[in-house]
N, C-alpha and C. Protein backbone atom coordinates (compact mmCIF):
# COMPACT_ATOMS: atom_id res chain seq x y z
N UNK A 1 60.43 -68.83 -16.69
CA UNK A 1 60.25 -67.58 -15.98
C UNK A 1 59.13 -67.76 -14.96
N UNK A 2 59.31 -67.05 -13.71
CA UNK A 2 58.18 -67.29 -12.98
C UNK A 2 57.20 -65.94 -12.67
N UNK A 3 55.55 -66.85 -12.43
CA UNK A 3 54.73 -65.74 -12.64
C UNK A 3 54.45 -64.95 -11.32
N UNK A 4 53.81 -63.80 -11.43
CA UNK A 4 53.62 -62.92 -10.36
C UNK A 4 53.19 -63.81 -9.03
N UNK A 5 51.97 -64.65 -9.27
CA UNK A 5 51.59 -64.99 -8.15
C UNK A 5 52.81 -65.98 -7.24
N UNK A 6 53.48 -66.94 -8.37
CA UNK A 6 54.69 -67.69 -7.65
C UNK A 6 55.47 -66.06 -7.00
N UNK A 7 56.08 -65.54 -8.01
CA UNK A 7 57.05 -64.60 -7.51
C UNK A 7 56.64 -64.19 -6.09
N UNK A 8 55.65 -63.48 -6.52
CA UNK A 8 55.03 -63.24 -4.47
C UNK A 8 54.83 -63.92 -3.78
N UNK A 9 54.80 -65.21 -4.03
CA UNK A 9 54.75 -66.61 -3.20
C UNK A 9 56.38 -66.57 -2.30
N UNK A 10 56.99 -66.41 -3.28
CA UNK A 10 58.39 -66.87 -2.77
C UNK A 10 59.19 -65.72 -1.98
N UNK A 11 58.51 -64.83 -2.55
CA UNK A 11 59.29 -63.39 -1.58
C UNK A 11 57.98 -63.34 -0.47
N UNK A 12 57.09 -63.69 -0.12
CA UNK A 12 56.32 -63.78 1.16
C UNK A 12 57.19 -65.08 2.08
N UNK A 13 57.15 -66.27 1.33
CA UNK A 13 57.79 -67.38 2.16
C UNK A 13 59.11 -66.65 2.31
N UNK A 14 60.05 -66.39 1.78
CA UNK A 14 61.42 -66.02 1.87
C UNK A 14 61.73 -65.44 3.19
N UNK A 15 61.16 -64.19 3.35
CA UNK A 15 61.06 -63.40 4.76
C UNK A 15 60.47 -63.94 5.78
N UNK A 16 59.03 -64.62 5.92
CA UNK A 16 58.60 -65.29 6.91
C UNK A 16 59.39 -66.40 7.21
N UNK A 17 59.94 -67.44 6.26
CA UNK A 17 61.01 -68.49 6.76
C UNK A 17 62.03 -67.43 7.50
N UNK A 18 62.82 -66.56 6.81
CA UNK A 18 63.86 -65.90 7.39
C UNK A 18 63.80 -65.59 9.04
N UNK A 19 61.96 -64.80 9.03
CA UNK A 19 61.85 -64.35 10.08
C UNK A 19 62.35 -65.17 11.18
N UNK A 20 61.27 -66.16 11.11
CA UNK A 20 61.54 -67.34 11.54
C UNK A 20 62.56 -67.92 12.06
N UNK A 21 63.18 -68.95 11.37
CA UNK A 21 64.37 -69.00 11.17
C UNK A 21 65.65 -68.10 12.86
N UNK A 22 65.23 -66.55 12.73
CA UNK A 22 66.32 -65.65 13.44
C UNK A 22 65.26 -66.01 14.54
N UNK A 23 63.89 -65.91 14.66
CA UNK A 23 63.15 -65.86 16.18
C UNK A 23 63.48 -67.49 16.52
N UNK A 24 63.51 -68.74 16.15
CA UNK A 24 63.88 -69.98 16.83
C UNK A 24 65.35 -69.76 17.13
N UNK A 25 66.22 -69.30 16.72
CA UNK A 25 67.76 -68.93 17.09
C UNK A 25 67.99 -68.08 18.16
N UNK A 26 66.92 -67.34 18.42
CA UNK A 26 66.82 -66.61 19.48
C UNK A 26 66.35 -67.64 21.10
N UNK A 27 65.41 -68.17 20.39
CA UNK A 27 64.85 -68.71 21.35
C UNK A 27 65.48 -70.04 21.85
N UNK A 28 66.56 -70.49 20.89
CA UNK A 28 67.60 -71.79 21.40
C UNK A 28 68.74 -71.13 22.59
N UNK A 29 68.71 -69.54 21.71
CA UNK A 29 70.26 -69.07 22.66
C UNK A 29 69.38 -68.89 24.57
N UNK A 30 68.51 -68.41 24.27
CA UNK A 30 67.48 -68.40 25.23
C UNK A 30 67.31 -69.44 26.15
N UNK A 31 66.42 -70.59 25.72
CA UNK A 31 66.21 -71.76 26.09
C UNK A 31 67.78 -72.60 26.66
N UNK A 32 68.57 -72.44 26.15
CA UNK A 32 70.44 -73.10 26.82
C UNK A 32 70.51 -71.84 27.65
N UNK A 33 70.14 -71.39 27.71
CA UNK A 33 70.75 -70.31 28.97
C UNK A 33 71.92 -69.13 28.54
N UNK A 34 72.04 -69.22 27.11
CA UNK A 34 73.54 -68.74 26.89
C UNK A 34 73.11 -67.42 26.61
N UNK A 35 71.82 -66.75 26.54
CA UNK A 35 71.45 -65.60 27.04
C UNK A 35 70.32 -65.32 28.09
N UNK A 36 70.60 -63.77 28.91
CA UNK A 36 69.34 -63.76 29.62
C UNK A 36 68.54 -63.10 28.94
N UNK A 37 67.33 -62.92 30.03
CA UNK A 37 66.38 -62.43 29.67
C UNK A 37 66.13 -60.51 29.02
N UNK A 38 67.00 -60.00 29.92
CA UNK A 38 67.16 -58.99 29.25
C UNK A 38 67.74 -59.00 27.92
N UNK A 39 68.61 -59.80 27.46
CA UNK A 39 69.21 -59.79 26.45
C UNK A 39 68.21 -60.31 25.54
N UNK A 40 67.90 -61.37 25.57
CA UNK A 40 66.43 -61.76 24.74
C UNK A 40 65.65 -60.96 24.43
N UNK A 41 65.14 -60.14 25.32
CA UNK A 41 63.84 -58.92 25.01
C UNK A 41 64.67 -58.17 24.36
N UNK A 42 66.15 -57.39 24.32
CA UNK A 42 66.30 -56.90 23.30
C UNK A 42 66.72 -57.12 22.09
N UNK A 43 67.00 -58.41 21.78
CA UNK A 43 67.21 -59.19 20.90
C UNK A 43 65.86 -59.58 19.82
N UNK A 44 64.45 -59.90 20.86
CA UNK A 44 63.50 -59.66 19.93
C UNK A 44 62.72 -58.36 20.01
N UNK A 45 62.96 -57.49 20.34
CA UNK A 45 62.49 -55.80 20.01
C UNK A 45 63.29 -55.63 18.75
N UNK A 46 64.70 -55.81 18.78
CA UNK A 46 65.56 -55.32 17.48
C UNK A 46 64.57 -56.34 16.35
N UNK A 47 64.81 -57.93 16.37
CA UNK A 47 63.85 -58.93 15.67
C UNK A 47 62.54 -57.62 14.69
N UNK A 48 61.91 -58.06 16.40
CA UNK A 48 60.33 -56.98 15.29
C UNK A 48 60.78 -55.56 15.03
N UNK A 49 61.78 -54.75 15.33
CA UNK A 49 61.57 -53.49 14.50
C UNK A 49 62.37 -53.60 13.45
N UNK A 50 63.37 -54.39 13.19
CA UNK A 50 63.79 -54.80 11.85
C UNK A 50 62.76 -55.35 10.61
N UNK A 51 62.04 -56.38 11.03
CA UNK A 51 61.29 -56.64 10.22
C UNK A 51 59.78 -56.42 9.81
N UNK A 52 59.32 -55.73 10.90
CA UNK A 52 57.81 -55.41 10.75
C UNK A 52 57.75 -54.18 9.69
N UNK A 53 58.20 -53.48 9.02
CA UNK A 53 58.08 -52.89 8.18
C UNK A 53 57.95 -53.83 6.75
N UNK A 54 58.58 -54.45 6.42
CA UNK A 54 58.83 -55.47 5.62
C UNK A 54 57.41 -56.55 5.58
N UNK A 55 57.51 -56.99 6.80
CA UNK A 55 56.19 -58.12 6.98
C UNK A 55 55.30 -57.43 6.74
N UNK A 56 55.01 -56.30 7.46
CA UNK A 56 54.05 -55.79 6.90
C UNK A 56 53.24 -55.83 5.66
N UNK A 57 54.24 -54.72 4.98
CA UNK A 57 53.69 -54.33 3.78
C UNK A 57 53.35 -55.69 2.39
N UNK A 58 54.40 -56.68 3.27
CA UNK A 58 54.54 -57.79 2.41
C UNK A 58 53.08 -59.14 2.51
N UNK A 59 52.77 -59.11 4.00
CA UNK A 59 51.62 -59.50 4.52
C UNK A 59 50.15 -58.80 3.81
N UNK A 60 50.68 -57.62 3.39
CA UNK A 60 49.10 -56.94 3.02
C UNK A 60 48.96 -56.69 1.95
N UNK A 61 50.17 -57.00 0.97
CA UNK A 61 50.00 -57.25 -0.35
C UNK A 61 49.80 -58.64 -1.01
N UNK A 62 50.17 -59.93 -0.19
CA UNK A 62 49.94 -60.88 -0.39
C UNK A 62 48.43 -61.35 -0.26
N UNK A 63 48.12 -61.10 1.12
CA UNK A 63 46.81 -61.32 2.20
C UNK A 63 45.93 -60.24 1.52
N UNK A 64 45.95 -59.21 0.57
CA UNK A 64 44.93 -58.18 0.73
C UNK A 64 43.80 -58.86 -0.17
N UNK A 65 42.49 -58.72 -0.33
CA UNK A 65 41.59 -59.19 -0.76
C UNK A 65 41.43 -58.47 -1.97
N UNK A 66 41.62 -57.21 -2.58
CA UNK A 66 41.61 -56.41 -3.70
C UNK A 66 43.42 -56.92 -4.64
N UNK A 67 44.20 -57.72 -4.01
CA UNK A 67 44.98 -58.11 -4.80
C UNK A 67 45.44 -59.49 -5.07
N UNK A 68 44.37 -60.32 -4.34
CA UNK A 68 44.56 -62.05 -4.42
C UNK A 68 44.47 -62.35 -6.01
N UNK A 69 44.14 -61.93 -6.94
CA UNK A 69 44.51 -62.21 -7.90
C UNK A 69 45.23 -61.82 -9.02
N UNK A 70 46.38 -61.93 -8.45
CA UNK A 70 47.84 -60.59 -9.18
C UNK A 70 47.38 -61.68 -11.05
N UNK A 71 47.81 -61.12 -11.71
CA UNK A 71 48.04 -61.16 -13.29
C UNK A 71 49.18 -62.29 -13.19
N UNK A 72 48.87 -62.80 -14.17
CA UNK A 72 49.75 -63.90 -14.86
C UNK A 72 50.99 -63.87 -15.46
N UNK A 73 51.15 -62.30 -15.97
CA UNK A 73 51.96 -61.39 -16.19
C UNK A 73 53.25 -62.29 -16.02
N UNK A 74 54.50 -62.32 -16.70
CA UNK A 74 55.74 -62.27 -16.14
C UNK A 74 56.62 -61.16 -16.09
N UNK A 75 57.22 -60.86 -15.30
CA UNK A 75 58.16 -59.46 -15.35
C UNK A 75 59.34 -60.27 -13.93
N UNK A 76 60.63 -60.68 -15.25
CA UNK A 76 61.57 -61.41 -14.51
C UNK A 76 62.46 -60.00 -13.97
N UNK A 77 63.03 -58.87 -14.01
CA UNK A 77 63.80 -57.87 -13.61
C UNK A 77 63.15 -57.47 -12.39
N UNK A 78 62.12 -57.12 -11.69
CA UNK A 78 61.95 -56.71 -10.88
C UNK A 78 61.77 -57.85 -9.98
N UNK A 79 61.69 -59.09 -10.37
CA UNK A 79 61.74 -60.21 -9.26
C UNK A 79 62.93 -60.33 -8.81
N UNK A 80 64.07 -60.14 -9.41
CA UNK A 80 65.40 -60.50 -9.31
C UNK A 80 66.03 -59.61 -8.28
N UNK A 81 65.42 -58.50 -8.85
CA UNK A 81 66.24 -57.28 -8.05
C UNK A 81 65.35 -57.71 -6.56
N UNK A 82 64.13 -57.54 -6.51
CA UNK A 82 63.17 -57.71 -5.30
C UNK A 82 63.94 -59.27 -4.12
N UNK A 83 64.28 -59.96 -4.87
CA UNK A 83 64.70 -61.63 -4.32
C UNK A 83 66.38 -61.19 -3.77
N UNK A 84 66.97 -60.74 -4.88
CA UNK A 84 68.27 -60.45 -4.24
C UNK A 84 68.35 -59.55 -3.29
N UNK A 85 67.83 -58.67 -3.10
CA UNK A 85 67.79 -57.77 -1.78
C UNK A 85 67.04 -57.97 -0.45
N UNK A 86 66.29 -59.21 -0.83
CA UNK A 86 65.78 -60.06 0.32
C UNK A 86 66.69 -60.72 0.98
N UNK A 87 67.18 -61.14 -0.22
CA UNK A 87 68.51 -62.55 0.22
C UNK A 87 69.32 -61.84 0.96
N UNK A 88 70.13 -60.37 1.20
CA UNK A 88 71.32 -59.94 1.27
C UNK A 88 70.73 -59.71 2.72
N UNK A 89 69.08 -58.85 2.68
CA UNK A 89 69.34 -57.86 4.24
C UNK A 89 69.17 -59.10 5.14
N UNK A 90 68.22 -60.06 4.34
CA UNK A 90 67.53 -61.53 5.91
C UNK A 90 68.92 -62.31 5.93
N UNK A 91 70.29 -62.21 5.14
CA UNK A 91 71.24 -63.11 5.53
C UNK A 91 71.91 -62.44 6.13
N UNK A 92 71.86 -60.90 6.30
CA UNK A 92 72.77 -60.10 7.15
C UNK A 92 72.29 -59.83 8.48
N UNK A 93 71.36 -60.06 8.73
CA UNK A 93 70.40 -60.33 10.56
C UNK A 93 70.91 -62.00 10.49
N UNK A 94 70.44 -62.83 9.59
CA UNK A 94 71.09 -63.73 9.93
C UNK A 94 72.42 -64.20 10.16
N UNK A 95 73.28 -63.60 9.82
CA UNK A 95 74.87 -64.02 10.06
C UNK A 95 74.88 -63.83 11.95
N UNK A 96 74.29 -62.49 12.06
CA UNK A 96 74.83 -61.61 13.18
C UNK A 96 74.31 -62.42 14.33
N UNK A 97 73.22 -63.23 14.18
CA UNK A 97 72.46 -64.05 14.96
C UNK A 97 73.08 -65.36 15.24
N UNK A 98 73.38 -66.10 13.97
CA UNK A 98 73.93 -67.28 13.68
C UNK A 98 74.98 -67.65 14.64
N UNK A 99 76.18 -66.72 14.62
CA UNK A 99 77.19 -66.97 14.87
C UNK A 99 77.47 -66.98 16.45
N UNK A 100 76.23 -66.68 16.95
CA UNK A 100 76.34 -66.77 18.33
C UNK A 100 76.14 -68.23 18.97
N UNK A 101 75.30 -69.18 17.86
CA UNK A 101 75.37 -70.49 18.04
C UNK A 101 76.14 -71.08 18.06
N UNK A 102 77.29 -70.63 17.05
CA UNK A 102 78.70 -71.32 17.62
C UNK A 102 79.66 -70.29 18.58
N UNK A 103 79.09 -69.54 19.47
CA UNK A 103 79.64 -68.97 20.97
C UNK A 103 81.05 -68.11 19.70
N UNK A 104 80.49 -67.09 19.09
CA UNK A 104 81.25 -66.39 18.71
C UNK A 104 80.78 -64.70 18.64
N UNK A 105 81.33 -64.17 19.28
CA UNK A 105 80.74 -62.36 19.18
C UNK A 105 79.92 -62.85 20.76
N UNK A 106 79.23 -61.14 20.82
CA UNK A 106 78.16 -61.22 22.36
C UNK A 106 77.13 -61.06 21.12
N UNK A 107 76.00 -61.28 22.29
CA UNK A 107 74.52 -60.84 21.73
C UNK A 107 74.24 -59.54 21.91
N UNK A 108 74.89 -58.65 22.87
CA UNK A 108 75.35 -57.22 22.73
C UNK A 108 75.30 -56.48 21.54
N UNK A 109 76.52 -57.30 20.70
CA UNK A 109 77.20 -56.43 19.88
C UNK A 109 76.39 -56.99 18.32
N UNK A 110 75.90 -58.12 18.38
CA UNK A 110 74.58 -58.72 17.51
C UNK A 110 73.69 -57.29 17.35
N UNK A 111 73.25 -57.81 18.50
CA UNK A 111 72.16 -56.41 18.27
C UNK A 111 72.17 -55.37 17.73
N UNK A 112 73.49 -54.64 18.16
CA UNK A 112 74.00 -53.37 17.70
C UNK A 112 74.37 -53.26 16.17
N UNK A 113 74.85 -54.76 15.93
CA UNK A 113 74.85 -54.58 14.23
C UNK A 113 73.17 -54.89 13.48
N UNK A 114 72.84 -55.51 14.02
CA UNK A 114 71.90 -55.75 13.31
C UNK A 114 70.76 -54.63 13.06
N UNK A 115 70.63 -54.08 13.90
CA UNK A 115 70.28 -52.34 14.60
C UNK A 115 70.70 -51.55 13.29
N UNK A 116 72.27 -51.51 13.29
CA UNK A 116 72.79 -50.22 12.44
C UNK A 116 72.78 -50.90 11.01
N UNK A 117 72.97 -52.34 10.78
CA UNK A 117 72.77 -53.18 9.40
C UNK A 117 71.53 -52.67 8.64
N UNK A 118 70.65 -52.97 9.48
CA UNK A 118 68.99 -53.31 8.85
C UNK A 118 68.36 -52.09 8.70
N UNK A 119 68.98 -50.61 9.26
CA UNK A 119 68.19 -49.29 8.66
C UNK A 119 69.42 -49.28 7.76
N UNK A 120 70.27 -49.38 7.56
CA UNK A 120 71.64 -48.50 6.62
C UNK A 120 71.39 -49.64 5.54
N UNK A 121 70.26 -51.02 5.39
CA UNK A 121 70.59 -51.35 4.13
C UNK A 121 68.69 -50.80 3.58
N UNK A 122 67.92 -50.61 5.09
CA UNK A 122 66.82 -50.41 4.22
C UNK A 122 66.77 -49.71 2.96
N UNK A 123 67.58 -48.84 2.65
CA UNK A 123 67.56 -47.85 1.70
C UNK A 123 67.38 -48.41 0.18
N UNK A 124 68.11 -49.56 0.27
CA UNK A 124 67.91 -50.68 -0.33
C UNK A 124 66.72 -51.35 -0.73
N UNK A 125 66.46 -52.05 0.33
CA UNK A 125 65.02 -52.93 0.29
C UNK A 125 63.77 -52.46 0.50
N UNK A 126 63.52 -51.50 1.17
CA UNK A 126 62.45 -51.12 0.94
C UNK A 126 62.10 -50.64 -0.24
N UNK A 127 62.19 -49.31 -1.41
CA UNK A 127 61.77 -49.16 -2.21
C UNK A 127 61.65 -50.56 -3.32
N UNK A 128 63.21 -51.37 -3.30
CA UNK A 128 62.92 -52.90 -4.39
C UNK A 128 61.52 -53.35 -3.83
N UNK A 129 61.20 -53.67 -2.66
CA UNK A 129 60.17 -54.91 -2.16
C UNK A 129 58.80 -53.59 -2.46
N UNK A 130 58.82 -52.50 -1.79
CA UNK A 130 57.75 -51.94 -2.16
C UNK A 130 57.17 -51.65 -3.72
N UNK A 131 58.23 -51.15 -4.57
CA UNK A 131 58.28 -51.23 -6.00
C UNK A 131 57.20 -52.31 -6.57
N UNK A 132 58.03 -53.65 -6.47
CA UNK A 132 57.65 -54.90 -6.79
C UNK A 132 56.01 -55.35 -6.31
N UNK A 133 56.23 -54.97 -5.06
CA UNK A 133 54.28 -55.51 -4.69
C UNK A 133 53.37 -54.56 -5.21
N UNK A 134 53.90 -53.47 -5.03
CA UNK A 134 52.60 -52.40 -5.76
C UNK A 134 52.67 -52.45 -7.31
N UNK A 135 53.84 -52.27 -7.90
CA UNK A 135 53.70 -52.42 -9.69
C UNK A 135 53.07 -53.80 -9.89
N UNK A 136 53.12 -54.50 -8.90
CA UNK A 136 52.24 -56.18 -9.54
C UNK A 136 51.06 -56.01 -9.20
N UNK A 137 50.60 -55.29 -7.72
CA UNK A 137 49.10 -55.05 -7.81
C UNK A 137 48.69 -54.16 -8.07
N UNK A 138 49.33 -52.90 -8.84
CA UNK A 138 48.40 -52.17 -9.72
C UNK A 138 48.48 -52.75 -11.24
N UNK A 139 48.96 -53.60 -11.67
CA UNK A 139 48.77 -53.64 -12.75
C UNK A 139 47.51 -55.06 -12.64
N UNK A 140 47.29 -55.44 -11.55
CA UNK A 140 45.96 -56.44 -11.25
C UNK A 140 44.83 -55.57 -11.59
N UNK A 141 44.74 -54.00 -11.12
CA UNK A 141 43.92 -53.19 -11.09
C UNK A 141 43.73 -52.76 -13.03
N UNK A 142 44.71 -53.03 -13.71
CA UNK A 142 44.95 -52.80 -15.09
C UNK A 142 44.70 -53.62 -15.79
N UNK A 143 44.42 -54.95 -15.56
CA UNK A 143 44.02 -56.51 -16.01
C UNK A 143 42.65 -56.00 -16.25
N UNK A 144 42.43 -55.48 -14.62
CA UNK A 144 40.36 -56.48 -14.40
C UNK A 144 39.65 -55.28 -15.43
N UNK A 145 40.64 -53.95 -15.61
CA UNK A 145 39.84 -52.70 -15.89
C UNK A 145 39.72 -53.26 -17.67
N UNK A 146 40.67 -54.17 -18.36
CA UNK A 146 40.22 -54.95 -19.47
C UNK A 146 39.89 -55.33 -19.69
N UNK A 147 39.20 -56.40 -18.98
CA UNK A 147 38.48 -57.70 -19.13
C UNK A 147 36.82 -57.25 -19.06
């Protein structure tokens, strides 16, 4: 079973690779010419308002200085649920992105899904990912208040 601090290890890397990952795909379709520039800028506006909610909160629960030392704790159900709903929304920006590398769909109509994808699944991921970082760092706050 893995412990809190891995668990948040891997759902911080997970999304930042992901991020990743869709901004160099952007920037290949870019760089070949096979989009312009307008299309790019809205390609990474959709990018950051898809995911800066996410990075966020995920950045400041990892990075925060009152929670660098989450509990040892294992709690495998809420990792699972938290990991699988990572996996589903960052592979569903990723498909929509992907497939333009092999010159299939516009970057138009990318956008537009990824747009209507990434709020219609937040409903989803946000409460799992928020759930998960705060029940692990308040219960850090429930450790130190024992010790």
């Amino acid at each position: 079973m893995i412990s809190n601090v891995n668990a948040r290890r891997v759902l911080f890397y997970l999304w930042f690779s992901c991020f990743l990952l869709n901004l160099a795909i952007l920037l290949y379709l870019y760089l070949r010419d096979w989009i312009g520039p307008d299309n790019f800028h809205a390609a990474l506006d959709q990018l950051r308002t898809s995911y800066t909610p996410y990075l966020g909160v995920i950045t400041l629960f990892y990075f925060g200085k009152k929670n660098r030392n989450v509990g040892t704790e294992r709690r495998k159900a809420p990792f699972v649920f938290a990991a699988l709903a990572s996996i589903m929304w960052n592979a569903v920006i990723f498909a929509f992105l992907a497939r333009l590398v092999f010159l299939v769909g516009t970057i138009e109509n990318s956008i537009q899904e990824i747009s209507f994808l990434s709020s219609w699944l937040s409903w989803i991921v946000a409460p799992v990912i928020g759930y998960y970082f705060a029940n692990s760092s308040s219960q850090t706050g429930s450790e130190d208040k024992t010790r």
